[in-house]
Protein backbone atom coordinates (compact mmCIF):
# COMPACT_ATOMS: atom_id res chain seq x y z
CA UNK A 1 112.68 104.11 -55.16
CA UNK A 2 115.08 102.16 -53.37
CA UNK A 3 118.02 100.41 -54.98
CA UNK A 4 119.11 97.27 -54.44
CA UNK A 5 122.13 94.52 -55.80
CA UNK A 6 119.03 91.98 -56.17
CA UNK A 7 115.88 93.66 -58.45
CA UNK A 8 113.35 91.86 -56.92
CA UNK A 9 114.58 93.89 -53.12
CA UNK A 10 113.89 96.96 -55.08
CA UNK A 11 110.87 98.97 -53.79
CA UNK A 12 109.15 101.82 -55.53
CA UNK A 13 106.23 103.17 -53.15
CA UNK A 14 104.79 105.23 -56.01
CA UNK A 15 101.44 104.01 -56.76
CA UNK A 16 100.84 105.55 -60.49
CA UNK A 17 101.74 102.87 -62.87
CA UNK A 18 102.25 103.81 -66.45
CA UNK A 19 99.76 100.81 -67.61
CA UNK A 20 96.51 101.09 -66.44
CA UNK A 21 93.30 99.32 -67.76
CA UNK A 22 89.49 100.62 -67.44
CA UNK A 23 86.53 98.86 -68.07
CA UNK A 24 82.94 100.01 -69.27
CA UNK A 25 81.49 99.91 -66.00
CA UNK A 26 81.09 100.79 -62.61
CA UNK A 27 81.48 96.72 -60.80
CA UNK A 28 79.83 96.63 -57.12
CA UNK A 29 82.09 97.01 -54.10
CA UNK A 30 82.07 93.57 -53.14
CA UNK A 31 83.30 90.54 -54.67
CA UNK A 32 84.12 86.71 -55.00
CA UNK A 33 87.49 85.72 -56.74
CA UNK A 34 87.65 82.42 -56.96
CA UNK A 35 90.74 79.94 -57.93
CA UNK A 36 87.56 77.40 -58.29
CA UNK A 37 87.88 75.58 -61.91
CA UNK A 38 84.93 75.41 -63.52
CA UNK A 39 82.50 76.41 -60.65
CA UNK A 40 82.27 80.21 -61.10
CA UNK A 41 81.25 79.70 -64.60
CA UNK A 42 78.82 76.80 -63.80
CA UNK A 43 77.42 79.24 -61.09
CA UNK A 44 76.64 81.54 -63.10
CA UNK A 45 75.20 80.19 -66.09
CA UNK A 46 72.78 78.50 -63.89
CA UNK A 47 71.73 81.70 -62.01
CA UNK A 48 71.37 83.45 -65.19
CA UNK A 49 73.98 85.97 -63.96
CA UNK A 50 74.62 89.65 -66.19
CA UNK A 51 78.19 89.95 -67.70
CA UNK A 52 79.68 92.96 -66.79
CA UNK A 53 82.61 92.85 -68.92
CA UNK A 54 85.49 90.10 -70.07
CA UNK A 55 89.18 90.32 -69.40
CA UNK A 56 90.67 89.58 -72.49
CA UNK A 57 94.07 87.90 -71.83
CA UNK A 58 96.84 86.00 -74.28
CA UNK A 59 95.50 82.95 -72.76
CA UNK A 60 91.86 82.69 -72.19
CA UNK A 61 89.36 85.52 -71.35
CA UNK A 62 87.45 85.86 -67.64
CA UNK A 63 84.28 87.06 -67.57
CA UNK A 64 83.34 89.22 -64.92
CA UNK A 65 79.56 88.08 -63.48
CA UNK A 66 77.52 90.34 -61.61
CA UNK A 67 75.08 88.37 -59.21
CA UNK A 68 72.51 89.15 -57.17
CA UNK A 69 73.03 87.15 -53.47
CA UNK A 70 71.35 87.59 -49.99
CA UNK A 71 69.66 90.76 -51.20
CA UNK A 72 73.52 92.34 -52.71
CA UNK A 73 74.74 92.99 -56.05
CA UNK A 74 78.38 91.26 -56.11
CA UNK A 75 81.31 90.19 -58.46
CA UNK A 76 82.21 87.05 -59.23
CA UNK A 77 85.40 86.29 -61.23
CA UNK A 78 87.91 83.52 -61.80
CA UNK A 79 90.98 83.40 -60.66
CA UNK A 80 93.91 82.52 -62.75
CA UNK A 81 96.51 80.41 -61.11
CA UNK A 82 100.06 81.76 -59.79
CA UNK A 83 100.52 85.30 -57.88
CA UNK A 84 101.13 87.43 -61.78
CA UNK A 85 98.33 85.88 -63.32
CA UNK A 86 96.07 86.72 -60.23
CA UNK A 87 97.01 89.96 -59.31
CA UNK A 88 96.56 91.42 -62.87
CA UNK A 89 92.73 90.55 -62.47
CA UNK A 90 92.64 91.33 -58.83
CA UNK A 91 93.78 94.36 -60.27
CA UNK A 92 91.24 95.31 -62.62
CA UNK A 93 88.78 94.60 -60.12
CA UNK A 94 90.37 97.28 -57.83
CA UNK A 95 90.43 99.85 -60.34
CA UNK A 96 86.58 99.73 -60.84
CA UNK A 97 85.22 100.07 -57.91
CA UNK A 98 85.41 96.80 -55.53
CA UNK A 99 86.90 97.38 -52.26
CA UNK A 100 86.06 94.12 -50.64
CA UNK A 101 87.50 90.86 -51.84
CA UNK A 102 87.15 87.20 -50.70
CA UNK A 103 88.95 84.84 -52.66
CA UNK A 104 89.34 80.42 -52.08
CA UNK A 105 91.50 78.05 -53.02
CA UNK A 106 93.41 74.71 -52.57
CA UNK A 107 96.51 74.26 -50.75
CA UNK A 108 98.82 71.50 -50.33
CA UNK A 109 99.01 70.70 -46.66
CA UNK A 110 102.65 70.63 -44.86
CA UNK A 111 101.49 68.68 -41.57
CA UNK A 112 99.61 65.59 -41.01
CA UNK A 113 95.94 67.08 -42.47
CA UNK A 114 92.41 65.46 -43.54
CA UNK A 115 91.86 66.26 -47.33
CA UNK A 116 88.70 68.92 -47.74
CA UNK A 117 89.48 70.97 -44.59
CA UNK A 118 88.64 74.66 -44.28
CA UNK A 119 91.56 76.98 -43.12
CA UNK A 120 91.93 80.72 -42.63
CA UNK A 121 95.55 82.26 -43.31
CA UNK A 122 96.57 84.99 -41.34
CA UNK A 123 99.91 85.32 -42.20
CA UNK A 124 101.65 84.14 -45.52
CA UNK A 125 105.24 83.76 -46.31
CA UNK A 126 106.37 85.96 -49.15
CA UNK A 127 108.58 83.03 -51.28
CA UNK A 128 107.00 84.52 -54.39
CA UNK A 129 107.52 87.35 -56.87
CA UNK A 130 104.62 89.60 -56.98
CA UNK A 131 104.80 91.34 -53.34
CA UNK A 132 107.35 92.78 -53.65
CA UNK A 133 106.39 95.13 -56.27
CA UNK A 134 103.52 96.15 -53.77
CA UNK A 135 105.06 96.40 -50.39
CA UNK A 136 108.79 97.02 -49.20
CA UNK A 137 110.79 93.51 -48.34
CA UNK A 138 109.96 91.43 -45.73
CA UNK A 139 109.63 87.75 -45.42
CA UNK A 140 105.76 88.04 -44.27
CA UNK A 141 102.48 89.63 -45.13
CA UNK A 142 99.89 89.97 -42.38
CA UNK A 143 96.09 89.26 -43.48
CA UNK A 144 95.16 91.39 -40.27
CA UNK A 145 91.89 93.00 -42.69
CA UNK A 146 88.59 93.21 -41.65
CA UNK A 147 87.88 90.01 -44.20
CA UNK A 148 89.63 87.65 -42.54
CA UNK A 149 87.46 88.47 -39.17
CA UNK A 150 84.61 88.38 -41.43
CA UNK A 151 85.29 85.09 -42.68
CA UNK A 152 86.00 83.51 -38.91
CA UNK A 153 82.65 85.11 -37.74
CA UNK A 154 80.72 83.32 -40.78
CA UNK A 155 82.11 80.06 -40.40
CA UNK A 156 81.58 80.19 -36.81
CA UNK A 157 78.34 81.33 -37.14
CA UNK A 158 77.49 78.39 -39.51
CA UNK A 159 79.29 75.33 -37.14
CA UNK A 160 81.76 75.43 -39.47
CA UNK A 161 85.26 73.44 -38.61
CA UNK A 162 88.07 75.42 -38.97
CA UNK A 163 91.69 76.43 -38.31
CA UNK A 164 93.80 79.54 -38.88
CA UNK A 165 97.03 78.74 -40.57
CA UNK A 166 100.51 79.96 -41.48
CA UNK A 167 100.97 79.50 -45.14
CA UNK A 168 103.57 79.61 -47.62
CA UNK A 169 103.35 81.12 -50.80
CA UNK A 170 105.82 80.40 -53.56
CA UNK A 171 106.41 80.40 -57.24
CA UNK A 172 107.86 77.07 -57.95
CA UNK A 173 105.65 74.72 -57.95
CA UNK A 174 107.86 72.05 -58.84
CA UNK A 175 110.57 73.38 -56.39
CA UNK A 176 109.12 72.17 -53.30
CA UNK A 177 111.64 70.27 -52.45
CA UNK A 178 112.40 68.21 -49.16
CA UNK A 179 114.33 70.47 -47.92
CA UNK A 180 112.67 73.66 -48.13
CA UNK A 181 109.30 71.58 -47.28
CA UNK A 182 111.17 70.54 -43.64
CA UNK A 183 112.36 74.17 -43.45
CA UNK A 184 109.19 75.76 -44.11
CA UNK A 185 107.50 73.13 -41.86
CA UNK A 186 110.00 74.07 -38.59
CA UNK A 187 109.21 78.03 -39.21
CA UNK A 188 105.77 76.85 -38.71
CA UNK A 189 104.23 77.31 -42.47
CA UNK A 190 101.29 75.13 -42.08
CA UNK A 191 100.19 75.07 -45.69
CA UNK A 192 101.86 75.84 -49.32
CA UNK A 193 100.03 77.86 -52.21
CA UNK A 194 100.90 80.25 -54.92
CA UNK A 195 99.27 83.46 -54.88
CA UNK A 196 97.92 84.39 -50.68
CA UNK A 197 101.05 86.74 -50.15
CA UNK A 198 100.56 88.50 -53.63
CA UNK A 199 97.03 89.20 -52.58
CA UNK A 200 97.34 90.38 -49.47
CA UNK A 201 100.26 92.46 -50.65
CA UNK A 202 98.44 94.08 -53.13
CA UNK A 203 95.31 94.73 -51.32
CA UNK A 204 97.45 96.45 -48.42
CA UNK A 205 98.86 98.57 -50.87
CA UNK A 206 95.76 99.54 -52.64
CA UNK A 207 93.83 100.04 -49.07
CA UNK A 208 91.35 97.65 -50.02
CA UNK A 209 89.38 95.04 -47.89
CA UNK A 210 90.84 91.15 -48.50
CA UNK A 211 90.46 87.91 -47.18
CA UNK A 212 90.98 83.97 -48.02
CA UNK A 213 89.59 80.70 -47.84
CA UNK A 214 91.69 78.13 -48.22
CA UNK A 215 91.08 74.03 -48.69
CA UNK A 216 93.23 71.55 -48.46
CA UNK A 217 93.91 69.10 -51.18
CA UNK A 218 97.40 67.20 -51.37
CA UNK A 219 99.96 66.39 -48.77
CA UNK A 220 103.30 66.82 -48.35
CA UNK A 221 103.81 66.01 -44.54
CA UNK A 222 105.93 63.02 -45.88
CA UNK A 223 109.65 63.86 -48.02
CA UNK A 224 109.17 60.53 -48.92
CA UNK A 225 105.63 59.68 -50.19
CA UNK A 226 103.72 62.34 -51.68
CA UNK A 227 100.18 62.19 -51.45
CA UNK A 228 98.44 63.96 -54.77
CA UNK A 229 95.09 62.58 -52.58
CA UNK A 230 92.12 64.30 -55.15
CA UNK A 231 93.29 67.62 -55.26
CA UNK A 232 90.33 69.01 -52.76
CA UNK A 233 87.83 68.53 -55.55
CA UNK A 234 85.15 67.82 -53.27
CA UNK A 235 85.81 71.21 -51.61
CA UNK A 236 85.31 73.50 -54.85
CA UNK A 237 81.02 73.90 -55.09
CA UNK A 238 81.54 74.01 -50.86
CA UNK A 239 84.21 76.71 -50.70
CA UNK A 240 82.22 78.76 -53.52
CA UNK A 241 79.24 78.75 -51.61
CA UNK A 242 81.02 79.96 -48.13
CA UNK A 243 82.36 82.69 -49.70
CA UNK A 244 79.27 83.86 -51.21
CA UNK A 245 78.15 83.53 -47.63
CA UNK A 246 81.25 85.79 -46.29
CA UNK A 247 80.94 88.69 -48.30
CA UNK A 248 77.48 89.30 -47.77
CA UNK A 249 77.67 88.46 -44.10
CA UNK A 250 76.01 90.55 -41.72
């Protein structure tokens, strides 16, 4: 373990935890983690999907669906928002048997950018918590895994618009201030969200497959008028659907 004057610099490479958390049964390799309100739920009462198990938490449980799609058996959980919340599940997920993750979600947009538009991150910015308990300082994670291809080659292959992006993950939400929006903006951050970074961190570390989807939904191009817009809700049945799409993609 290194040491360092700030905790959250400290790094421990060791990967047995002392908590650890098993489940009942074997999940499928591939999955859908979704921070998609009510959708996943919705989806799967309607396709009659099998519970696998629940994740009992302090604030609400998450049950984990097992769906049949394109011919695969796959996961399909909600995520909780913020990177602690969403790791812990991404965690349990990881620890019974899925290896391949794609995961969507909303994103406030730090440039002039349409409401409802798809975006691939390939890098995020680590301004958040959770990485660094999962790899060793540095102010970005790479999403260089095979899921992130995936997900270009399915969107392309379905017309899809599209950009890749630089995006910015942090942990205060209501600390986005001018400044750091301006700063984050110059280093050429295209996007701000809360848990990317965590999850790319985490999946490196656990050698695991992992790739997002993002949307956007409000806008803060402007330090002097932000734009709440409608929060991308026209994006949420859209983005579940593409990434059912992407993880069975052949």
């Amino acid at each position: 373990m290194t040491r360092n004057e700030i905790p959250i610099l400290e790094y421990d490479s060791t990967e047995r935890s002392l908590f650890s958390h098993k489940i009942k049964v074997s999940l499928p390799q591939k999955a859908v983690y979704g921070f998609l309100g009510s959708c996943i739920d919705e989806y799967a009462a309607a396709c009659g999907a099998e519970t696998a198990e629940v994740i009992h938490t302090i604030t609400r449980d998450y049950p984990i669906y097992i769906i049949k799609y394109n011919g695969e058996e796959i996961c399909l959980l909600q995520a909780p928002m913020g990177a602690p919340a969403a790791i812990q599940n991404m965690e349990l997920l990881l620890h019974n048997g899925v290896k391949h993750i794609v995961t969507a979600g909303s994103c406030g947009v730090l440039r002039d950018m349409p409401e409802n538009r798809f975006l691939v991150p390939v890098r995020a910015l680590r301004d958040e918590g959770s990485s660094y308990h999962y790899l060793p300082p540095s102010r970005y994670v790479e999403l260089d895994m095979p899921m992130t291809a995936q997900i270009c080659r399915c969107l392309g292959a379905a017309g899809m618009s599209y950009e890749k992006c630089t995006t910015w993950t942090t942990d205060g939400l209501f600390r986005e201030t001018p400044g750091k929006v301006a700063s984050r903006r110059e280093e050429g951050c295209d996007t701000v969200e809360m848990e990317c970074a965590a999850l790319a961190a985490c999946a490196k570390f656990r050698g695991i497959d992992f790739g997002m989807l993002l949307f956007t939904a409000d806008s803060l191009a402007d330090a002097d008028n932000y734009d709440r817009r409608e929060f991308g809700q026209a994006s949420l049945v859209p983005a579940l659907k593409l990434c059912l799409d992407i993880i069975t993609y052949k």
